[in-house]
C-alpha atoms as a PDB file:
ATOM      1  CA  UNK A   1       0.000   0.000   0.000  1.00  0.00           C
ATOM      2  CA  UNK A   2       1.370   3.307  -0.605  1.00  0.00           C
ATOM      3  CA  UNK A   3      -0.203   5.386   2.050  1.00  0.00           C
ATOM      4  CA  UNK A   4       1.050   5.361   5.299  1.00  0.00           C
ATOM      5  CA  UNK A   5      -1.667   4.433   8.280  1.00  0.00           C
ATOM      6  CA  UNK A   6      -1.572   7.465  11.024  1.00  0.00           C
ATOM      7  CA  UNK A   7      -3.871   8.900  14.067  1.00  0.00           C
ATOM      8  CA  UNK A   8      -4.264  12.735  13.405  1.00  0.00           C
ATOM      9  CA  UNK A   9      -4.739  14.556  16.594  1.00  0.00           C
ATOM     10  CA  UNK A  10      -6.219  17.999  15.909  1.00  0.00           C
ATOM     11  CA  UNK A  11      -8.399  21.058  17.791  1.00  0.00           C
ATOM     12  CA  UNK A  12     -11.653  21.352  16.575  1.00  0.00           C
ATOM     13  CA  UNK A  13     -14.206  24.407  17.063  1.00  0.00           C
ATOM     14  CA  UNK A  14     -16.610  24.180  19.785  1.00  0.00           C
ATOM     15  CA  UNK A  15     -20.365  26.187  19.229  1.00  0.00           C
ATOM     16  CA  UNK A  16     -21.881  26.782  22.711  1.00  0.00           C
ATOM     17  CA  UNK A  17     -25.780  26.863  21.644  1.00  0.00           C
ATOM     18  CA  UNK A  18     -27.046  27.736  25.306  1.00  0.00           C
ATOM     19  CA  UNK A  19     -27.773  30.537  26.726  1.00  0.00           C
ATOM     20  CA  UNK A  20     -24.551  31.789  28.976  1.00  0.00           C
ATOM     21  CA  UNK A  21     -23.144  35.149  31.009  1.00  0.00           C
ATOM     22  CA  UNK A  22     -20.811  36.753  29.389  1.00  0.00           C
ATOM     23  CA  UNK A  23     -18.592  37.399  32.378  1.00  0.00           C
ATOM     24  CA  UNK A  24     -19.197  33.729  33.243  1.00  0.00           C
ATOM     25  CA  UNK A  25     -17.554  32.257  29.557  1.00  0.00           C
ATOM     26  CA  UNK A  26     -14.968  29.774  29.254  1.00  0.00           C
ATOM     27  CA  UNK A  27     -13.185  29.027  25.839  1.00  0.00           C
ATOM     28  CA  UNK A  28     -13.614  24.966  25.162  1.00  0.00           C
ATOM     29  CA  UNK A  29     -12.029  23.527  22.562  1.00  0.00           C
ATOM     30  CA  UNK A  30     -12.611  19.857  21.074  1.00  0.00           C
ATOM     31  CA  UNK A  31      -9.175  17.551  20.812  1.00  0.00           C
ATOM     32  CA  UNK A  32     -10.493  14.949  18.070  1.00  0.00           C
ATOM     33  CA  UNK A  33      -8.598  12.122  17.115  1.00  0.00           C
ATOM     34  CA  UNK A  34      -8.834  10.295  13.315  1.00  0.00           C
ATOM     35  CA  UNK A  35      -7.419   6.926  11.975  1.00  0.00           C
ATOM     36  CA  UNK A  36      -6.889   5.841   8.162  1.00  0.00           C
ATOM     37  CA  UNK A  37      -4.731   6.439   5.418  1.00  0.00           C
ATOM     38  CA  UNK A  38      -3.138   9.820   4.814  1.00  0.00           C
ATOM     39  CA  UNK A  39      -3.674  10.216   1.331  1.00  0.00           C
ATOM     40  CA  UNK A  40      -2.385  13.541   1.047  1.00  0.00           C
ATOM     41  CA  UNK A  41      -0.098  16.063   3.649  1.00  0.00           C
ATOM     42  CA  UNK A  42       0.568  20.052   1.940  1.00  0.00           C
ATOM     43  CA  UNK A  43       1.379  23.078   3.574  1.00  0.00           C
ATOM     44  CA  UNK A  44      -2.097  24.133   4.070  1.00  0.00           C
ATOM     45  CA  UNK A  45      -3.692  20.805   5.604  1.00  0.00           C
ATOM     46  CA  UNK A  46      -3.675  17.030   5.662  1.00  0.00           C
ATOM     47  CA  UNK A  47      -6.498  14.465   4.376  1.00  0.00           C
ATOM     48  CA  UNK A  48      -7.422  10.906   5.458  1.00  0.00           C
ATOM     49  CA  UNK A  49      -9.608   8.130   4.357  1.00  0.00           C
ATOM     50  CA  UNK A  50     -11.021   5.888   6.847  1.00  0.00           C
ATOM     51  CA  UNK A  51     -11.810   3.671   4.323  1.00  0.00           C
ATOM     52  CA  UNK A  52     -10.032   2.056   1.505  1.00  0.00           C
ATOM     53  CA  UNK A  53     -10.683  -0.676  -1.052  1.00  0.00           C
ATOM     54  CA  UNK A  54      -9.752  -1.743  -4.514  1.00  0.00           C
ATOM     55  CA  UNK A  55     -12.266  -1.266  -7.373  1.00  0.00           C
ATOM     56  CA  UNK A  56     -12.558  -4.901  -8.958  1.00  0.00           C
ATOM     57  CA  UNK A  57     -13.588  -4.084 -12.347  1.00  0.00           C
ATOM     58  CA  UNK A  58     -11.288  -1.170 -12.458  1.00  0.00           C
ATOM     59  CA  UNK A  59      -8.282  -1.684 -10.055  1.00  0.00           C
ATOM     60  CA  UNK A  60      -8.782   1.924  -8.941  1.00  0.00           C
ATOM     61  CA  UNK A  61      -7.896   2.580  -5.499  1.00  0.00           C
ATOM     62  CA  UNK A  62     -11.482   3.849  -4.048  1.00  0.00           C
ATOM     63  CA  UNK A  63     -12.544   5.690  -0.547  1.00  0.00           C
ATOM     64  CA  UNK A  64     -15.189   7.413   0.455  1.00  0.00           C
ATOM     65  CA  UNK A  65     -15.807   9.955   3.955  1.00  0.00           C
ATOM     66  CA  UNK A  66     -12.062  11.602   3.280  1.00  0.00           C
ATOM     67  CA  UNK A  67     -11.437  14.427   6.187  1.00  0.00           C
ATOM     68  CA  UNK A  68      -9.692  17.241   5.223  1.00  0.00           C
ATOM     69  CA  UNK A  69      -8.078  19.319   8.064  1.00  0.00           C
ATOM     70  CA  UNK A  70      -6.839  22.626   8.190  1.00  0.00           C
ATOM     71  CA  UNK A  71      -2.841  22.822   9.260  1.00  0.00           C
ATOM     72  CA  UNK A  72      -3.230  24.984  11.693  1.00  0.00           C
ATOM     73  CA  UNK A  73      -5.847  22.816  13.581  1.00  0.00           C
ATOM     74  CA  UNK A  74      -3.402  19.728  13.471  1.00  0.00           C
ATOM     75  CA  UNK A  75      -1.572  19.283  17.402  1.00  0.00           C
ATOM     76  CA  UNK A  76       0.302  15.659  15.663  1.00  0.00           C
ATOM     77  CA  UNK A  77       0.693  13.331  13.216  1.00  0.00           C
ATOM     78  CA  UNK A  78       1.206   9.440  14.190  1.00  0.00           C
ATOM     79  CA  UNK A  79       2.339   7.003  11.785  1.00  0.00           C
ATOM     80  CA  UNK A  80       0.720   3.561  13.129  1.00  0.00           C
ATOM     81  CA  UNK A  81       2.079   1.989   9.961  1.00  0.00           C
ATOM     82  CA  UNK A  82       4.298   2.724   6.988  1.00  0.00           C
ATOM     83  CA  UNK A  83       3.225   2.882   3.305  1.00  0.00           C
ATOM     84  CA  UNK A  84       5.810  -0.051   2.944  1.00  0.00           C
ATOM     85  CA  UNK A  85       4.336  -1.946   5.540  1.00  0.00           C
ATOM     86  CA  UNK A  86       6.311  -1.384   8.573  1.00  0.00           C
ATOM     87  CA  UNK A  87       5.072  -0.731  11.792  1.00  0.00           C
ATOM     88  CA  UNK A  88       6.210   1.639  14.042  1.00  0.00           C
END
């Protein structure tokens, strides 16, 4: 396989729908945490599909529910597994 398997840890917004004091805010933010294949890593964010499988008329690699995440969101990267197979 040539993508390597990795746990993105990244900050997420946080929408407070109730009803709150100002003076009585505090900032929350979200720590998420995503597994699969990290099909692509640029300057401006990384993307990873949870799912993978080969097309069997086609051969095509296919995936489907790919997360995109801003750079600036992402805390770390983990590589579980490497696109050659090894595990770290």
């Amino acid at each position: 396989m040539k993508y390597p398997l990795v746990q993105v840890e990244w900050v997420d917004a946080h929408q407070d729908a109730n009803l709150i004091t100002l003076k009585d805010f505090k900032e929350v933010f979200l720590v998420r945490f995503n597994y699969g294949l990290l099909i692509m890593d640029t300057p401006n964010s990384v993307s990873v599909a949870p799912t993978f499988w080969l097309d069997p008329e086609t051969e095509s690699e296919r995936s489907q529910d790919v997360i995109t995440i801003p750079r600036g969101m992402v805390k770390e990267i983990t590589v579980l597994r490497e696109a050659d197979g090894s595990e770290q």
